[in-house]
C-alpha atoms as a PDB file:
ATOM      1  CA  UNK A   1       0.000   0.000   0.000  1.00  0.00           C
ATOM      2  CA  UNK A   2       1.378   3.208  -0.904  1.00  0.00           C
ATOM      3  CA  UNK A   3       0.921   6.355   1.106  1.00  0.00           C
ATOM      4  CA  UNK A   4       0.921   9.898  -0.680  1.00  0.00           C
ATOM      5  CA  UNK A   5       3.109  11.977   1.706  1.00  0.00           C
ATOM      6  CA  UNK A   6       2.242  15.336   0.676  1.00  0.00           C
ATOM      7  CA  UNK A   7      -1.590  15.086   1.653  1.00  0.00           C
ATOM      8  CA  UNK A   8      -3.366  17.439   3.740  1.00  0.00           C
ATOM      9  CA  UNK A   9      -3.984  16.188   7.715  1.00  0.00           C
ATOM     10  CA  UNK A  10      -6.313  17.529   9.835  1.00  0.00           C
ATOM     11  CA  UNK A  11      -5.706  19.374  12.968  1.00  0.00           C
ATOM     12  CA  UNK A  12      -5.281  18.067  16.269  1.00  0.00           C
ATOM     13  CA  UNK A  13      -8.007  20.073  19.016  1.00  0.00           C
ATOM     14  CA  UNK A  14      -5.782  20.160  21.297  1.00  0.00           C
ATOM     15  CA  UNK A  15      -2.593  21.670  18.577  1.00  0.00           C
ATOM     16  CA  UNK A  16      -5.334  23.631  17.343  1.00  0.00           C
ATOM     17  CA  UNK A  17      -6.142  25.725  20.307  1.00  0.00           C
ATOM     18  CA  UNK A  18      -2.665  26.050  21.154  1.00  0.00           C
ATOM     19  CA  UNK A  19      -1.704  27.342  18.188  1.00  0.00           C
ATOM     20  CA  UNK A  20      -4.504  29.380  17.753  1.00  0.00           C
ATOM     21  CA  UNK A  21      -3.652  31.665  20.713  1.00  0.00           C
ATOM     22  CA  UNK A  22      -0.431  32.897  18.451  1.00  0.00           C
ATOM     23  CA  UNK A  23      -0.849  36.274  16.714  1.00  0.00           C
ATOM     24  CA  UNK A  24      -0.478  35.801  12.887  1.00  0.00           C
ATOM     25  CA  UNK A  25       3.106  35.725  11.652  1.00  0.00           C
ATOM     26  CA  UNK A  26       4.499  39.182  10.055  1.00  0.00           C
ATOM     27  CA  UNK A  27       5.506  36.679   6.993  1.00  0.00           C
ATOM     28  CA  UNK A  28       2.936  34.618   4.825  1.00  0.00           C
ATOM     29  CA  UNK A  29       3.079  30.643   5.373  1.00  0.00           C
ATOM     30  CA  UNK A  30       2.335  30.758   1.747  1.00  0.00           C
ATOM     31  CA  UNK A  31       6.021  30.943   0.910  1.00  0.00           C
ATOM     32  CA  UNK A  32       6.557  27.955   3.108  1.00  0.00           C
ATOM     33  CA  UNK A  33       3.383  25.826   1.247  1.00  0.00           C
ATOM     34  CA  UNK A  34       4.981  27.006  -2.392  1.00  0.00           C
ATOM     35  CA  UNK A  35       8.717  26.009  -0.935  1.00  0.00           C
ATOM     36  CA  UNK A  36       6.800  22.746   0.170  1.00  0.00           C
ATOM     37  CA  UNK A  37       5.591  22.234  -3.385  1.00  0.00           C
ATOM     38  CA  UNK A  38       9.259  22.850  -4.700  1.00  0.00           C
ATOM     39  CA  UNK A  39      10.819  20.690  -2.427  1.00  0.00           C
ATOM     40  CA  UNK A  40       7.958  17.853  -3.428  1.00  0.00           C
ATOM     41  CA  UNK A  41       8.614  18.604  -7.317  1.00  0.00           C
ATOM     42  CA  UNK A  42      12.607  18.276  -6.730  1.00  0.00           C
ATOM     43  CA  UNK A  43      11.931  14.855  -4.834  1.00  0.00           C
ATOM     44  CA  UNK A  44      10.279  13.983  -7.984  1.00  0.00           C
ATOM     45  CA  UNK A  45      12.888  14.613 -10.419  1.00  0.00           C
ATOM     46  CA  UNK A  46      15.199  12.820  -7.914  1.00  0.00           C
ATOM     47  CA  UNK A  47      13.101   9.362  -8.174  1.00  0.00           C
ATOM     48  CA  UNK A  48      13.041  10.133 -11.923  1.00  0.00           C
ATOM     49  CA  UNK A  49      16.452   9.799 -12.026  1.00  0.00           C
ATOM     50  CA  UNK A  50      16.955   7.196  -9.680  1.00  0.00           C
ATOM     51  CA  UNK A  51      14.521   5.217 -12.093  1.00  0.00           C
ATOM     52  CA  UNK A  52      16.163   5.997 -14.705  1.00  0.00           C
ATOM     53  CA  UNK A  53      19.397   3.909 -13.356  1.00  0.00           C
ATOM     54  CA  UNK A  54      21.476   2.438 -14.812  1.00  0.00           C
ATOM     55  CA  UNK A  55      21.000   3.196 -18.733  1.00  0.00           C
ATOM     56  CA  UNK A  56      18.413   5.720 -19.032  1.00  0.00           C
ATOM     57  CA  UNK A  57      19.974   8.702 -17.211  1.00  0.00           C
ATOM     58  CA  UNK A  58      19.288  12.685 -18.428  1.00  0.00           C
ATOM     59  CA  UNK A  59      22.309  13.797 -17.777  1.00  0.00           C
ATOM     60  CA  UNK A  60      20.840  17.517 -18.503  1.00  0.00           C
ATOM     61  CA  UNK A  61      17.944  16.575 -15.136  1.00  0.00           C
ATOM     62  CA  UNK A  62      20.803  15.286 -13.085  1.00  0.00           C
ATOM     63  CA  UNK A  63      22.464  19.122 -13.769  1.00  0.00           C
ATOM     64  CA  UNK A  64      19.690  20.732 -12.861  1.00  0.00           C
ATOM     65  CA  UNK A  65      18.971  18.574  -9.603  1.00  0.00           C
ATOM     66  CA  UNK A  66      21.679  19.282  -8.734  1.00  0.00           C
ATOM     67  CA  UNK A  67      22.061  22.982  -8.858  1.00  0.00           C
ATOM     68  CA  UNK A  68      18.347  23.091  -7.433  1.00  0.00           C
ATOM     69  CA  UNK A  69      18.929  20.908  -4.415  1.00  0.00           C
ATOM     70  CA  UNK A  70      21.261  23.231  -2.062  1.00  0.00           C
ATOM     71  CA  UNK A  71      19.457  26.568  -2.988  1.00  0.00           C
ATOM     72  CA  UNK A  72      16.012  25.112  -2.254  1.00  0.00           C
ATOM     73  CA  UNK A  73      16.792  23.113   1.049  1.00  0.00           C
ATOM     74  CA  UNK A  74      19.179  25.770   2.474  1.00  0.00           C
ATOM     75  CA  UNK A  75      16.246  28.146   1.676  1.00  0.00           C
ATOM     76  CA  UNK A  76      13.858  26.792   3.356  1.00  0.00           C
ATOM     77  CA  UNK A  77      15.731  25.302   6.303  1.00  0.00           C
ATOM     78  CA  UNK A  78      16.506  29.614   6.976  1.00  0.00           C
ATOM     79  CA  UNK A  79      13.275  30.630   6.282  1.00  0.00           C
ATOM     80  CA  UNK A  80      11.913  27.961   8.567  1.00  0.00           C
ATOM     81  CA  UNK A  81      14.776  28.444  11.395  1.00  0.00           C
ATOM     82  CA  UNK A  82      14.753  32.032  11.819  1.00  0.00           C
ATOM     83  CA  UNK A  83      10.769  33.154  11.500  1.00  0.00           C
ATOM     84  CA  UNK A  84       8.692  30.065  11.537  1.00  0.00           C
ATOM     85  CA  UNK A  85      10.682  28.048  14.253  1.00  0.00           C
ATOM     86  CA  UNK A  86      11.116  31.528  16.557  1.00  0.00           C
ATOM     87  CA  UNK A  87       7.140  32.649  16.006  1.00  0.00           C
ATOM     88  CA  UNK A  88       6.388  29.640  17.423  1.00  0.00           C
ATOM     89  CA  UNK A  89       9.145  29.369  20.419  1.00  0.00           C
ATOM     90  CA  UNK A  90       7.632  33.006  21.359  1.00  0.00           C
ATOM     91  CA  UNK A  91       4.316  32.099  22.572  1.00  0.00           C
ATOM     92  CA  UNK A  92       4.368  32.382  26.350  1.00  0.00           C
ATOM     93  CA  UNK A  93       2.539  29.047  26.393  1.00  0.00           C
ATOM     94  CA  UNK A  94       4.678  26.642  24.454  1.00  0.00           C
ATOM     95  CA  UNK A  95       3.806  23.452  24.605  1.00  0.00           C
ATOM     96  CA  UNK A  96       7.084  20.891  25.808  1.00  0.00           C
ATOM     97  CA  UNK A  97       6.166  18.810  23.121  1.00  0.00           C
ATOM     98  CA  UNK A  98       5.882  21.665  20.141  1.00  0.00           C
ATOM     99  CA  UNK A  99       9.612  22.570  21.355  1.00  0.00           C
ATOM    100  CA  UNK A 100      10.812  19.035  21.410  1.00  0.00           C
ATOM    101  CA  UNK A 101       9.109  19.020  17.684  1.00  0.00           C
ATOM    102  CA  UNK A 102      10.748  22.156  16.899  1.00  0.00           C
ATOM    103  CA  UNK A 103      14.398  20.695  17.984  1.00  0.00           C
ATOM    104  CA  UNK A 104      13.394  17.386  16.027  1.00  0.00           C
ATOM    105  CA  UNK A 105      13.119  19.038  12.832  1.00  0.00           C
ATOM    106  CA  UNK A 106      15.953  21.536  13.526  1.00  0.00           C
ATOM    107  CA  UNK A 107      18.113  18.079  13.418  1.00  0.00           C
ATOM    108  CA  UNK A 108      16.640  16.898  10.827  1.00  0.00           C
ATOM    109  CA  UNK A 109      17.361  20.280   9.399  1.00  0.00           C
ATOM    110  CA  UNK A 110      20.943  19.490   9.585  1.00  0.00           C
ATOM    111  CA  UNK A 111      21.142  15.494   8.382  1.00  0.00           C
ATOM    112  CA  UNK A 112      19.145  16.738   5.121  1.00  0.00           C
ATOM    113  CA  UNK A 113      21.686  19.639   4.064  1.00  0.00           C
ATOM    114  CA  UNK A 114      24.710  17.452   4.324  1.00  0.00           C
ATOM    115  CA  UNK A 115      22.833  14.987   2.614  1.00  0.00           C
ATOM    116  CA  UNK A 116      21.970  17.526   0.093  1.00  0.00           C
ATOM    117  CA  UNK A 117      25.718  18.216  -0.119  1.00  0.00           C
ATOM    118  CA  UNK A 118      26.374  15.084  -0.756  1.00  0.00           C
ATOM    119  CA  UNK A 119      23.746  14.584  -3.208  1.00  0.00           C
ATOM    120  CA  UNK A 120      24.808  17.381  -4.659  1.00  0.00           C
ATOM    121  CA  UNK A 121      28.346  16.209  -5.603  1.00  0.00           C
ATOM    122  CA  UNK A 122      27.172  12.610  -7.262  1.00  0.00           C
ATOM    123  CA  UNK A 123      24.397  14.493  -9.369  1.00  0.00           C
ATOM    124  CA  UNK A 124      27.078  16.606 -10.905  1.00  0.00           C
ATOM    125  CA  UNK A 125      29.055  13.672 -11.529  1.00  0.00           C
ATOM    126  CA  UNK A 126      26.329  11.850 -12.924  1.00  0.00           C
ATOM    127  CA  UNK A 127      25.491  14.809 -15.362  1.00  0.00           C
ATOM    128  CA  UNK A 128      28.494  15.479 -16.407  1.00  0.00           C
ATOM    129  CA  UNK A 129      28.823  11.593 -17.704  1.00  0.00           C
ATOM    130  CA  UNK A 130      31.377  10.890 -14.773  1.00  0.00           C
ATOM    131  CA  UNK A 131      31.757   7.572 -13.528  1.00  0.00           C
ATOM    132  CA  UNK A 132      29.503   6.821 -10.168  1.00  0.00           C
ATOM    133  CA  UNK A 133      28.637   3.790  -8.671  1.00  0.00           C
ATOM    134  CA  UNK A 134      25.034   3.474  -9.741  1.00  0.00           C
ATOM    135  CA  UNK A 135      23.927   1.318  -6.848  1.00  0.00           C
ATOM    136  CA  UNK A 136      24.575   3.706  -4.315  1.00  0.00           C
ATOM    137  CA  UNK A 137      23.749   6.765  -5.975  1.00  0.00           C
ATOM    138  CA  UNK A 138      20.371   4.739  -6.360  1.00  0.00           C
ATOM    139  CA  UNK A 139      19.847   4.595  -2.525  1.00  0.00           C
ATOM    140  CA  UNK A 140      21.374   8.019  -2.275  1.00  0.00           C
ATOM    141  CA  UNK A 141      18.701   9.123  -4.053  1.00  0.00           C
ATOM    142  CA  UNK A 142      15.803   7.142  -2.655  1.00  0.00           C
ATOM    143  CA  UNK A 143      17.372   7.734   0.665  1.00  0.00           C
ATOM    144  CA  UNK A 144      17.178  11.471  -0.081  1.00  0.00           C
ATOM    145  CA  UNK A 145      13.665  11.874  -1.455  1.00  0.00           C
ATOM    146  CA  UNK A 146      11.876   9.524   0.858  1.00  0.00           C
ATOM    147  CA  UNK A 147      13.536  11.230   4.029  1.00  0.00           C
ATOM    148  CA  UNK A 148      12.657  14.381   2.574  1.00  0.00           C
ATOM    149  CA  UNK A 149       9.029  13.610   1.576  1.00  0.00           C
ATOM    150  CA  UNK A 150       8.458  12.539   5.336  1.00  0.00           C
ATOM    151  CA  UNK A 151      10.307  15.455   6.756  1.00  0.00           C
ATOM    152  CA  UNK A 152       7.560  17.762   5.002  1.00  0.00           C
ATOM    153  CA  UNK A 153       4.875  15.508   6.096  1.00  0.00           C
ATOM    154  CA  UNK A 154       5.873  15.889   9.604  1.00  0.00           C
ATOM    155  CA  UNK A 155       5.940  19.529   9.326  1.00  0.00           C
ATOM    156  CA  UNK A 156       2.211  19.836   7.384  1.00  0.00           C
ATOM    157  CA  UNK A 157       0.880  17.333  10.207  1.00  0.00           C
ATOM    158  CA  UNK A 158       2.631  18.825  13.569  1.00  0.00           C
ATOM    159  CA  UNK A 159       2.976  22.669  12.425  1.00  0.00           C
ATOM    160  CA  UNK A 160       1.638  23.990   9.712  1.00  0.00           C
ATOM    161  CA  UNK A 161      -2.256  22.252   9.696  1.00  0.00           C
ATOM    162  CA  UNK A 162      -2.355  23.225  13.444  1.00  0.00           C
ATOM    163  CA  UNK A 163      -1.200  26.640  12.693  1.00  0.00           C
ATOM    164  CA  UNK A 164      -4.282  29.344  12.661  1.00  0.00           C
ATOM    165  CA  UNK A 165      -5.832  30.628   9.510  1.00  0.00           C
END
């Protein structure tokens, strides 16, 4: 059974009225839902090429991967560490497990961009018809997109559906 990781989830009552009680952030969340659908998009072009492996690689999609991936995920890792993450440390209220979330994806935050890195190197390799070992990059990639695809599902479940409209 697959599961699509970039559906909506309801709202917890009990995140709900926490969050609620938070004044509306001076930036729009918007930019975080359209860097969501970026990030989603990228993780598609990774599993395209990852499908593509062995024989059938775009060495032209592995380029641009590759120049995308840093840009994007250091983006939104800033973006998300020094309003979204802050906005919702600065409620008097905080919840112990909302911080303990917050830290959780700060982590995270820090495994992904030196994945990313990583990533980064063996796509540029790949593209520019360098030899790689195809196996690996293979779970590189899967490792990368999958990990990624959950990370945002985390966030849309535990943050951003429970933040208030």
């Amino acid at each position: 059974m697959e599961m699509d990781m970039r559906r909506t989830i309801e709202p917890t009552p009990s995140a709900q009225n926490h969050l609620s009680s938070l004044a509306p952030c001076g930036t729009s969340l918007e930019w975080l839902q359209r860097a969501h659908a970026e990030q989603l998009a990228l993780c598609d072009r990774l599993e395209e090429i990852a499908d593509s492996l062995p024989a059938n690689v775009d060495r032209q999609k592995c380029l641009y991967a590759a120049k995308a991936l840093g840009p994007l995920i250091k983006g939104v890792h800033t973006y998300e560490e020094t309003i979204l993450f802050p906005w919702l440390e600065s409620t008097p209220d905080i919840q112990p497990a909302l911080r303990e979330t917050l830290n959780r994806l700060k982590f995270e935050h820090c495994e992904d961009a030196c994945f990313a890195e990583e990533l980064t190197d063996t796509l540029l390799r790949l593209g520019s018809g360098q030899s790689v070992n195809v196996e690996a990059t293979g779970y590189m990639l899967r490792g990368f997109f999958e990990a990624l695809r959950r990370h945002i599902a985390f966030e849309r479940e535990h943050i951003m559906s429970n933040l208030p409209a």
